[in-house]
PDB file of N, CA and C in Angstrom:
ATOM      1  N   UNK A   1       0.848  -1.163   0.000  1.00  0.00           N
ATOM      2  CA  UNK A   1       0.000   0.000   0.000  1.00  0.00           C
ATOM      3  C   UNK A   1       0.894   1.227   0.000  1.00  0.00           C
ATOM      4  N   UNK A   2       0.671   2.281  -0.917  1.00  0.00           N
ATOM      5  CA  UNK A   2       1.772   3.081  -1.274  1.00  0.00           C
ATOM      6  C   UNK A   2       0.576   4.465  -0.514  1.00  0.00           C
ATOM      7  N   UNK A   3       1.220   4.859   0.441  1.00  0.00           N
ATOM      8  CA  UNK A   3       0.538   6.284   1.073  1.00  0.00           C
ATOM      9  C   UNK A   3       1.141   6.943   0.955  1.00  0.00           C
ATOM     10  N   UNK A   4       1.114   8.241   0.312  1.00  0.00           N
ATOM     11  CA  UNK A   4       1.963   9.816   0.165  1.00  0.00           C
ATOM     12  C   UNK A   4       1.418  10.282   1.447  1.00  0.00           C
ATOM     13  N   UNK A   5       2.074  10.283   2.706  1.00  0.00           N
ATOM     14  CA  UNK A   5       1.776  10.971   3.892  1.00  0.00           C
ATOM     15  C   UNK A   5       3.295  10.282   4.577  1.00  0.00           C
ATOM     16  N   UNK A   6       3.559  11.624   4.858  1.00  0.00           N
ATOM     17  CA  UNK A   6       4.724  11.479   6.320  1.00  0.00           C
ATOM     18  C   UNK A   6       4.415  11.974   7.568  1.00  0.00           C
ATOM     19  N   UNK A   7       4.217  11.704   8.891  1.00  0.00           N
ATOM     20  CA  UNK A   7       3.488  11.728  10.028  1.00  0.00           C
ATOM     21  C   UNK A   7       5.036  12.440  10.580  1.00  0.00           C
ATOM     22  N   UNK A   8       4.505  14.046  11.199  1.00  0.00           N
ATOM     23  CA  UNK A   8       5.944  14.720  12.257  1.00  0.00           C
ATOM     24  C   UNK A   8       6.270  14.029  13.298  1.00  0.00           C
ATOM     25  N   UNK A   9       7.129  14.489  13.616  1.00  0.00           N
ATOM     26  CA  UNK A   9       7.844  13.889  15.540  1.00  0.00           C
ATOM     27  C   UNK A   9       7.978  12.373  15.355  1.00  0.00           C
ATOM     28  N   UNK A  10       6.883  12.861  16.602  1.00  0.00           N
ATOM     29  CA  UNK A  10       6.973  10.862  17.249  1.00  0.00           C
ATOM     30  C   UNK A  10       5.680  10.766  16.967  1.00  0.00           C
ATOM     31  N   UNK A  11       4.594  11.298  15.925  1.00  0.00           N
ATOM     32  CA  UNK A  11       3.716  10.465  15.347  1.00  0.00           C
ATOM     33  C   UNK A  11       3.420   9.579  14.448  1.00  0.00           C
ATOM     34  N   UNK A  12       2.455   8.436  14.259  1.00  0.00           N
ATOM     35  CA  UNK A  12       2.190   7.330  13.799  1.00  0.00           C
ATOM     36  C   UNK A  12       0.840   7.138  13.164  1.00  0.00           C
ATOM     37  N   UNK A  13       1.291   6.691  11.752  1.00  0.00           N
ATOM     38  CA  UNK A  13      -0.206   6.791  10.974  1.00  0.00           C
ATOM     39  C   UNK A  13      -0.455   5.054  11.102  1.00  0.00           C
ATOM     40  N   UNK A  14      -1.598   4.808  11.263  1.00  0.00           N
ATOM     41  CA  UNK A  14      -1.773   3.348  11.447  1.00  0.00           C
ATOM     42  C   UNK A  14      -3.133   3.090  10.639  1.00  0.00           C
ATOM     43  N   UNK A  15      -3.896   2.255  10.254  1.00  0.00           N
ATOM     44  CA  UNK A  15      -4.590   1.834   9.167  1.00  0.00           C
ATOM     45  C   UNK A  15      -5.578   0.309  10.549  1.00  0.00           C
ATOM     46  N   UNK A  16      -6.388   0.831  10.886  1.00  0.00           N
ATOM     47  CA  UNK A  16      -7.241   0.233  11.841  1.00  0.00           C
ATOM     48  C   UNK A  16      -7.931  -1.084  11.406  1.00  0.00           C
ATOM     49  N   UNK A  17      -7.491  -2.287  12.168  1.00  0.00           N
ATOM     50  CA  UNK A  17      -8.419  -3.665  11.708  1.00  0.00           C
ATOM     51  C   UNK A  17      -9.574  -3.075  11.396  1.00  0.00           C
ATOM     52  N   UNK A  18     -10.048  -4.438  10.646  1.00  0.00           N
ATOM     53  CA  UNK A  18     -11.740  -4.307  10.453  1.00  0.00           C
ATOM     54  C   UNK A  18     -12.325  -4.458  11.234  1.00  0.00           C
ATOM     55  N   UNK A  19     -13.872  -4.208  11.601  1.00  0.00           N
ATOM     56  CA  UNK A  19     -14.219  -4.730  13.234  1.00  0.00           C
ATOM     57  C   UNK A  19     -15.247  -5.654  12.954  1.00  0.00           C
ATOM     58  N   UNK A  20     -14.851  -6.248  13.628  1.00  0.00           N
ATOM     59  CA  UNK A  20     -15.558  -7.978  14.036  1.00  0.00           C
ATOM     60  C   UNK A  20     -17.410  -7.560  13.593  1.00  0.00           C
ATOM     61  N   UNK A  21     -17.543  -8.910  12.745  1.00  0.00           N
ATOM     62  CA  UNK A  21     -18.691  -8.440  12.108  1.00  0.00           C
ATOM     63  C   UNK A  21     -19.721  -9.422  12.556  1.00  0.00           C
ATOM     64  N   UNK A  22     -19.006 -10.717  13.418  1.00  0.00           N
ATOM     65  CA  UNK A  22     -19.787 -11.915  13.759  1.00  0.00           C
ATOM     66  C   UNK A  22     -19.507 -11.906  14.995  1.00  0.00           C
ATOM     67  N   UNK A  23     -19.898 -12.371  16.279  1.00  0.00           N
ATOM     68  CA  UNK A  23     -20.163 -12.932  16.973  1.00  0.00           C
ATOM     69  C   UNK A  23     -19.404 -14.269  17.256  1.00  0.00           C
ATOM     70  N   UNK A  24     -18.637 -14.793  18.249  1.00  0.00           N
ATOM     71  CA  UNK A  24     -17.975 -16.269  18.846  1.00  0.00           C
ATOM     72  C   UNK A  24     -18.961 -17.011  18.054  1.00  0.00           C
ATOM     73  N   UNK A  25     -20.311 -16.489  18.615  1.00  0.00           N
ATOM     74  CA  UNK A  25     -21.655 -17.532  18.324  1.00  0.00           C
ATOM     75  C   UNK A  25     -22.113 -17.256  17.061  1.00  0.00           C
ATOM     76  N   UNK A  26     -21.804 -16.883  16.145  1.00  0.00           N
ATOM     77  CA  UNK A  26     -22.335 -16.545  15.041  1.00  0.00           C
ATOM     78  C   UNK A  26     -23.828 -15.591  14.583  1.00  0.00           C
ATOM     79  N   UNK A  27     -23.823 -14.665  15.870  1.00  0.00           N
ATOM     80  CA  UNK A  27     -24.637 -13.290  15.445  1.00  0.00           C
ATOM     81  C   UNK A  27     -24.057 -12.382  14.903  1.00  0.00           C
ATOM     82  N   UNK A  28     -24.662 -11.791  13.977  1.00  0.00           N
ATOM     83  CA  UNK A  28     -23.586 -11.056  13.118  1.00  0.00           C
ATOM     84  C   UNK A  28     -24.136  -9.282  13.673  1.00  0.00           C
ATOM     85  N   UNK A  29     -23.252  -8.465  13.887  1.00  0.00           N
ATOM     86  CA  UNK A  29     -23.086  -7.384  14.237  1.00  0.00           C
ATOM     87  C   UNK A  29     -23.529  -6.371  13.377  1.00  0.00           C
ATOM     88  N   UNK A  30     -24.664  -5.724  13.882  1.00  0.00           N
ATOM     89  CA  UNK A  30     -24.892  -4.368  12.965  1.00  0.00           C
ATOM     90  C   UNK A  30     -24.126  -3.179  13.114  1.00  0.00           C
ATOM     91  N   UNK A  31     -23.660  -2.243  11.856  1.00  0.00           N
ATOM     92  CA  UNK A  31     -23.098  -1.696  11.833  1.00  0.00           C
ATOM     93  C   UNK A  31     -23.056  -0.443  13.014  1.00  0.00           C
ATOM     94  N   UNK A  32     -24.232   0.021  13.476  1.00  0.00           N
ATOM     95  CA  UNK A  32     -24.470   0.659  14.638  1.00  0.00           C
ATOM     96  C   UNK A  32     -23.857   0.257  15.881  1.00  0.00           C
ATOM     97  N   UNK A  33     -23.653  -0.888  15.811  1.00  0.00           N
ATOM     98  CA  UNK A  33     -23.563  -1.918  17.366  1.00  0.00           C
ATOM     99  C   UNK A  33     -21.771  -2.282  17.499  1.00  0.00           C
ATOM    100  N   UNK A  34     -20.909  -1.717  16.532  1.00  0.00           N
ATOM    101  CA  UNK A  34     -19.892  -2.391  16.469  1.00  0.00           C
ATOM    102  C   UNK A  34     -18.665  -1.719  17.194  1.00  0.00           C
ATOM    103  N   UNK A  35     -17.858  -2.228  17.710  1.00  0.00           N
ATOM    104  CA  UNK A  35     -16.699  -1.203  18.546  1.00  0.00           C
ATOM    105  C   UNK A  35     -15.408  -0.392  18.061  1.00  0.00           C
ATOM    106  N   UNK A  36     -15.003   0.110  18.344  1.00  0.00           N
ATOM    107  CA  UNK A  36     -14.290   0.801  17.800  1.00  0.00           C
ATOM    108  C   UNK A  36     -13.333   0.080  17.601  1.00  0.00           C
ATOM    109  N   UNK A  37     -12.175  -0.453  16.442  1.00  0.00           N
ATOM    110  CA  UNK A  37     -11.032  -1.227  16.725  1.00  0.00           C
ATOM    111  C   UNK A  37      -9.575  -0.505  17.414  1.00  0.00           C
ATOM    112  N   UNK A  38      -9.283  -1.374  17.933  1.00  0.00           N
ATOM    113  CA  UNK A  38      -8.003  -0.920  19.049  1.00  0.00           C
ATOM    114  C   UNK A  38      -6.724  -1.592  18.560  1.00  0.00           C
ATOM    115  N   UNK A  39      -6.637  -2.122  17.498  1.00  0.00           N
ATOM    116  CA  UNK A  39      -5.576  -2.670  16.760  1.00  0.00           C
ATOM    117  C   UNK A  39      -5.489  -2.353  15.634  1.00  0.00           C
ATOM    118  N   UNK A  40      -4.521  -2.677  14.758  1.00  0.00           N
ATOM    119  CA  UNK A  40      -4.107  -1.846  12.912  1.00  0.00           C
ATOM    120  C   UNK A  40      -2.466  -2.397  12.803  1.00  0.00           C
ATOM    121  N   UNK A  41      -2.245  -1.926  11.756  1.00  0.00           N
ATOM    122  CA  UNK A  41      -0.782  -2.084  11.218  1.00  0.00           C
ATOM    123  C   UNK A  41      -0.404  -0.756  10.992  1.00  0.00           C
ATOM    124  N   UNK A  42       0.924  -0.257  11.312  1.00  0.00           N
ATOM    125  CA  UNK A  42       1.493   0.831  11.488  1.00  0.00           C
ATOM    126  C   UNK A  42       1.552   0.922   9.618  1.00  0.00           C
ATOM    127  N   UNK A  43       0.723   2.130   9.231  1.00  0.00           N
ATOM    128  CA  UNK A  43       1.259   2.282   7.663  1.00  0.00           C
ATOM    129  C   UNK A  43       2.942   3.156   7.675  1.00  0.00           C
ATOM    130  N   UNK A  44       2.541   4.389   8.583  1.00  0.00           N
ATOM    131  CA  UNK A  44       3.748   5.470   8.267  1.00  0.00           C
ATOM    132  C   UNK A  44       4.293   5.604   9.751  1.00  0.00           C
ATOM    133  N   UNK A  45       6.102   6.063   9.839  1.00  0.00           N
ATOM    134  CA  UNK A  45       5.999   7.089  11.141  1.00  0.00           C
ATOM    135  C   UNK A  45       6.955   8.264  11.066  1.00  0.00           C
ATOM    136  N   UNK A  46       7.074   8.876  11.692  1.00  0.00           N
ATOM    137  CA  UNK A  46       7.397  10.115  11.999  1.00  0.00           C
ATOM    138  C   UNK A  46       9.090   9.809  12.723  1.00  0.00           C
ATOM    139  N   UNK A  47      10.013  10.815  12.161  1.00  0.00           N
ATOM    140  CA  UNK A  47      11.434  10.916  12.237  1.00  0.00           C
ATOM    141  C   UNK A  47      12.159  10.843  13.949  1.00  0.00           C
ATOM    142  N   UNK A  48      10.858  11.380  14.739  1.00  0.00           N
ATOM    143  CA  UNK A  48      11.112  10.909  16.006  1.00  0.00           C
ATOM    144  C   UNK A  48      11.352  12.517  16.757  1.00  0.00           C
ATOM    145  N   UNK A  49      10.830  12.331  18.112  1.00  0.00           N
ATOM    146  CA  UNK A  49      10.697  13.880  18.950  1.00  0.00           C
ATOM    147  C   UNK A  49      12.176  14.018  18.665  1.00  0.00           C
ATOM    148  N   UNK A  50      12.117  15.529  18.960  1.00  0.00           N
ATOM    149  CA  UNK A  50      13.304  16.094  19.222  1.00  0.00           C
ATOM    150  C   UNK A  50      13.965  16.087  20.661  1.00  0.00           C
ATOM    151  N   UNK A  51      14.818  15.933  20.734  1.00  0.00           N
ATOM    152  CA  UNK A  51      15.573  15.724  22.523  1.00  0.00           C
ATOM    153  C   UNK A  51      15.790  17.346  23.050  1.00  0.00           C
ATOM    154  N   UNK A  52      16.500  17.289  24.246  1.00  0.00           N
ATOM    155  CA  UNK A  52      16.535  18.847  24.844  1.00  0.00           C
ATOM    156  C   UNK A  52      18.103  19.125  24.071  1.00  0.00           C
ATOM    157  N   UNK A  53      18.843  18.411  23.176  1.00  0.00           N
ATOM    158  CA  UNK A  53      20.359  18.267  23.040  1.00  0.00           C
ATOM    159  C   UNK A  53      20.475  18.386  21.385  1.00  0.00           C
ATOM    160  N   UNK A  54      19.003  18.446  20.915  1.00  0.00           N
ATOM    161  CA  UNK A  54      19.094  18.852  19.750  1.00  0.00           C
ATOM    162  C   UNK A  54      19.118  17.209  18.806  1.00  0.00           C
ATOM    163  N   UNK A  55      19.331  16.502  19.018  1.00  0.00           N
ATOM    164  CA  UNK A  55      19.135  14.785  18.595  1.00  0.00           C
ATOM    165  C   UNK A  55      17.705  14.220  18.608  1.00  0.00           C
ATOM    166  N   UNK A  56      17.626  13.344  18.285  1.00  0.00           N
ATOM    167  CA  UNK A  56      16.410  13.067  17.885  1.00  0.00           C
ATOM    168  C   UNK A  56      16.057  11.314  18.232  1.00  0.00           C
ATOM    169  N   UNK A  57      15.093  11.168  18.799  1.00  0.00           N
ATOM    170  CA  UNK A  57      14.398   9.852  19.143  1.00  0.00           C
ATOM    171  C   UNK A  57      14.356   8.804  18.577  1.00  0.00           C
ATOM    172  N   UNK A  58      14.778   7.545  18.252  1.00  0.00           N
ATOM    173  CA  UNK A  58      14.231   6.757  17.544  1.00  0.00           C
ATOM    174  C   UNK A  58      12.604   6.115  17.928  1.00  0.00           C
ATOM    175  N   UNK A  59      11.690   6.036  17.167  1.00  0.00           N
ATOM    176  CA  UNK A  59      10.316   5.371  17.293  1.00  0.00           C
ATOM    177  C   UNK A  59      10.899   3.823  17.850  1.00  0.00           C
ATOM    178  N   UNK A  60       9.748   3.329  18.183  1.00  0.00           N
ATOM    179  CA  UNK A  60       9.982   1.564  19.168  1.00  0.00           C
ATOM    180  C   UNK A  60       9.421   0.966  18.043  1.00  0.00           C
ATOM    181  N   UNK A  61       7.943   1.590  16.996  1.00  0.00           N
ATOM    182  CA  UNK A  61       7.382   0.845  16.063  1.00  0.00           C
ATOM    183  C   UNK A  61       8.046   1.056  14.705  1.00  0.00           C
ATOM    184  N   UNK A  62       7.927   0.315  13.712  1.00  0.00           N
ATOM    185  CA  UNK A  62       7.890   0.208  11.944  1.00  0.00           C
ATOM    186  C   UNK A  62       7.231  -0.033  11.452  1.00  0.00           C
ATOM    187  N   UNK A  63       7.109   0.609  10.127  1.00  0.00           N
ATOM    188  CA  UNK A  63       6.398   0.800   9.371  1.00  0.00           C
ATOM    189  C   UNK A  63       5.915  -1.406   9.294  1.00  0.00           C
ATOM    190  N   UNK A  64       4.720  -1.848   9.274  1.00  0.00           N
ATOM    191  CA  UNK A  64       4.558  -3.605   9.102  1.00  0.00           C
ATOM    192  C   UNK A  64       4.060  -3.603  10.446  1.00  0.00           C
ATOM    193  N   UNK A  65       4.273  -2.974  11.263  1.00  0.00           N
ATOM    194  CA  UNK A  65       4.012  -3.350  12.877  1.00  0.00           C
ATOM    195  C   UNK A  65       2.134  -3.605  12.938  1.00  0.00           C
ATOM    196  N   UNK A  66       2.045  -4.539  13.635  1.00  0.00           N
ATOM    197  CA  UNK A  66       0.969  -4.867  14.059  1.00  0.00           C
ATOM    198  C   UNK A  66       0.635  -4.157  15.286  1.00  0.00           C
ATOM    199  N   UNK A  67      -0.164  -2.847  15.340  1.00  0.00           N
ATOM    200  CA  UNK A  67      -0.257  -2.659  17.378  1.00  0.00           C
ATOM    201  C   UNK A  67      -1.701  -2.471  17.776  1.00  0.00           C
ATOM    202  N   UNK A  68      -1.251  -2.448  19.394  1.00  0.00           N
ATOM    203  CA  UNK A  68      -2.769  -1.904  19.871  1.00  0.00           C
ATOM    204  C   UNK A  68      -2.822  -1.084  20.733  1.00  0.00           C
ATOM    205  N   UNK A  69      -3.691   0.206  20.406  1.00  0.00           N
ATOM    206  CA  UNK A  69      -3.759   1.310  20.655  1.00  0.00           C
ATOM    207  C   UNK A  69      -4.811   1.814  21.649  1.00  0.00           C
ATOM    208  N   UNK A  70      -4.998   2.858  22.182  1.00  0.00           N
ATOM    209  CA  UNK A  70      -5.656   3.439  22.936  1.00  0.00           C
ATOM    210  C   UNK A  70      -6.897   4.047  21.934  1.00  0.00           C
ATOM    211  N   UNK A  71      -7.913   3.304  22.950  1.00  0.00           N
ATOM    212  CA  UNK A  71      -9.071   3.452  22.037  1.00  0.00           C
ATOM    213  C   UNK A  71      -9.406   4.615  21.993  1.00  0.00           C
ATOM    214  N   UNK A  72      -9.741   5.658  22.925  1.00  0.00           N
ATOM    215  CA  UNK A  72      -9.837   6.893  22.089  1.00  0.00           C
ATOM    216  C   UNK A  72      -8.657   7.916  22.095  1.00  0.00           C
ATOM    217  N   UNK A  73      -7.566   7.328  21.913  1.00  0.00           N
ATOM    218  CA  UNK A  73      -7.108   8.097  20.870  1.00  0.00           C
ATOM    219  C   UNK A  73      -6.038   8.485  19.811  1.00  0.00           C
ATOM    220  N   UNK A  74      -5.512   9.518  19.555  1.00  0.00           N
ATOM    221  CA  UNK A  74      -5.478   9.684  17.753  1.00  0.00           C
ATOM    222  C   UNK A  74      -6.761  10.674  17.660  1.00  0.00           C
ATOM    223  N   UNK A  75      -6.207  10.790  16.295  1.00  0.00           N
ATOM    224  CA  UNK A  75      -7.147  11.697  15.277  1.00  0.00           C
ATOM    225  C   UNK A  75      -7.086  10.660  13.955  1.00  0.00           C
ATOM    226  N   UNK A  76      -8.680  10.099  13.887  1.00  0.00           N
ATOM    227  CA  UNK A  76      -9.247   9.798  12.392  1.00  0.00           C
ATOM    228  C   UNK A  76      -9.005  10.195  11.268  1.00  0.00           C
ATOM    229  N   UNK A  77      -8.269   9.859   9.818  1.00  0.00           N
ATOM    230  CA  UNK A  77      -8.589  10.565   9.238  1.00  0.00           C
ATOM    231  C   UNK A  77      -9.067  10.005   7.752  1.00  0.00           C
ATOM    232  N   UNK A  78      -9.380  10.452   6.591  1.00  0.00           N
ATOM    233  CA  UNK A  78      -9.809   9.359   5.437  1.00  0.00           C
ATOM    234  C   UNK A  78      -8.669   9.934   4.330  1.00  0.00           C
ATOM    235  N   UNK A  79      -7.919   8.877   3.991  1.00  0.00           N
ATOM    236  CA  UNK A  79      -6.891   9.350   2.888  1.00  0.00           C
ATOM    237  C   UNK A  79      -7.211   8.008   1.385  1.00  0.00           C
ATOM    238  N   UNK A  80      -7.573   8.866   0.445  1.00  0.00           N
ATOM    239  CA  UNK A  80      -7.960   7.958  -0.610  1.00  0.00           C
ATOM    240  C   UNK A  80      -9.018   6.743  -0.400  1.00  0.00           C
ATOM    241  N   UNK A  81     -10.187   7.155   0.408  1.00  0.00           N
ATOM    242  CA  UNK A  81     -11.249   6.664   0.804  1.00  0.00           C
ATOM    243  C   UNK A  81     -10.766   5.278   1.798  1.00  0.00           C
ATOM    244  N   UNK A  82      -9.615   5.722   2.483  1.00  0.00           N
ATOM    245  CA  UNK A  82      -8.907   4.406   3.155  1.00  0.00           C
ATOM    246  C   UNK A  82      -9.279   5.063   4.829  1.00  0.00           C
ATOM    247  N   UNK A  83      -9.716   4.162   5.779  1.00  0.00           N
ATOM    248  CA  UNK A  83     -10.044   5.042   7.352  1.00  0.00           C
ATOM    249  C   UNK A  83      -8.480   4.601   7.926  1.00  0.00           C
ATOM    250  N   UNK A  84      -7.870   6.325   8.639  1.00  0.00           N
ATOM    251  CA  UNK A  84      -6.560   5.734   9.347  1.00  0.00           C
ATOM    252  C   UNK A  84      -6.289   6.604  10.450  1.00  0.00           C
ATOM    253  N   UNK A  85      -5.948   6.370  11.709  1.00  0.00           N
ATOM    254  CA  UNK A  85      -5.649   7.095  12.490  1.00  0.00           C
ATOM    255  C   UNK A  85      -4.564   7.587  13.023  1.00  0.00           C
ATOM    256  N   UNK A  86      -4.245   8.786  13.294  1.00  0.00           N
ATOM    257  CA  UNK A  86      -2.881   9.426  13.336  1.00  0.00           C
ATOM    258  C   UNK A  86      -2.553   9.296  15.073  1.00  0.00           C
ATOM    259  N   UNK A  87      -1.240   8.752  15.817  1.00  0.00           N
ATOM    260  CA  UNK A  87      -1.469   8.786  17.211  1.00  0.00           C
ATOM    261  C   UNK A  87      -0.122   9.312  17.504  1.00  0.00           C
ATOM    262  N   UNK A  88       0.508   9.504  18.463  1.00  0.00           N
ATOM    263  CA  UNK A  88       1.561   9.965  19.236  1.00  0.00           C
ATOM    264  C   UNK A  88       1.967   8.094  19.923  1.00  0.00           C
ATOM    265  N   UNK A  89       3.171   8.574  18.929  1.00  0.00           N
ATOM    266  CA  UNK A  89       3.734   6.885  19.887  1.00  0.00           C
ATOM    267  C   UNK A  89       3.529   6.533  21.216  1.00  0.00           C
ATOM    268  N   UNK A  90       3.307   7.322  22.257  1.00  0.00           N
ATOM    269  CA  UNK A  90       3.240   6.849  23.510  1.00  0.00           C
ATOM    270  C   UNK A  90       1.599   6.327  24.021  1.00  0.00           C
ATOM    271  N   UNK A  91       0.487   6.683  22.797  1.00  0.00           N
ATOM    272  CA  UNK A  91      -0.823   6.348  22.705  1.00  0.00           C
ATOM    273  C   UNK A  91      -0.411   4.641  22.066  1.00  0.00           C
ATOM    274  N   UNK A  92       0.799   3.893  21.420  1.00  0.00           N
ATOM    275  CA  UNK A  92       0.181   2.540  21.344  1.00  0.00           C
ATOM    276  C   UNK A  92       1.090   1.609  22.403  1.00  0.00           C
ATOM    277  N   UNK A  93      -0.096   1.147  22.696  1.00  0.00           N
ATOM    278  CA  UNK A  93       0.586   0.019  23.987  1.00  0.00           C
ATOM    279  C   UNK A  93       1.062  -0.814  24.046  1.00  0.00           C
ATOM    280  N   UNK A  94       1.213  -1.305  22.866  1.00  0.00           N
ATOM    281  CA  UNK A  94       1.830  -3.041  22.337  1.00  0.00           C
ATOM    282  C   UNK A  94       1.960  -3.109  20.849  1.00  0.00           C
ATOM    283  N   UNK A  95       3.259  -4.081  20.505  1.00  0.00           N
ATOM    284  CA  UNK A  95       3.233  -4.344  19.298  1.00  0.00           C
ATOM    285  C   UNK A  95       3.179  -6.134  19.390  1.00  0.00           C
ATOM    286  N   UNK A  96       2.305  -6.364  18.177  1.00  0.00           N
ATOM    287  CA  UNK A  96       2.160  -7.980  18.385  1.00  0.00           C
ATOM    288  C   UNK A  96       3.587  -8.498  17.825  1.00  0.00           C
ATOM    289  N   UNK A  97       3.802  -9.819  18.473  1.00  0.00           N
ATOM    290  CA  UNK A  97       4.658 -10.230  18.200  1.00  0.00           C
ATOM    291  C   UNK A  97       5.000 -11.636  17.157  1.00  0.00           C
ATOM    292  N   UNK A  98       5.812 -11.403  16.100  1.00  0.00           N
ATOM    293  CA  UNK A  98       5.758 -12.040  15.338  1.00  0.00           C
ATOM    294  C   UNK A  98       6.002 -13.159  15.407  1.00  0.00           C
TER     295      UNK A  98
END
């Protein structure tokens, strides 16, 4: 997936699972009724905060990363009719492990 977007600092553009459309038991979920997803794959990130020394941060995530994030928050946004949310690295809490 080729995205023309570069995310500043220590922010992270991420591309949000789909959300569960069935049920364990096989009731299937109306679109009204469904939760917000708290997981995605990191699409883009950002060059990393700046330090007090003038150097600069490395991010913990990469670009492939599987994580899970703080459900509300980030900022939503729609790029080429694709839903993705923009967060501050210290908003995701885990990266899955491969």
């Amino acid at each position: 997936m080729a995205v023309n977007f570069r995310p500043l600092s220590d922010k992270v553009l991420v591309k949000p699972s789909d959300a569960e459309t069935q049920t364990a038991g096989g009731i299937f979920i109306p679109d009204s009724a469904k939760q917000k997803p708290q997981e995605g794959e990191v699409i883009a990130v950002g060059p990393g905060r700046v330090l007090d020394d003038g150097s600069r941060s490395t991010l913990t995530v990469q670009v492939g990363d599987k994580v899970i994030y703080s459900k509300y928050g980030g900022t939503e946004l729609k790029l080429d009719g694709a839903e993705y949310v923009i967060l501050d690295e210290d908003q995701i809490y885990a990266v899955h492990a491969a």
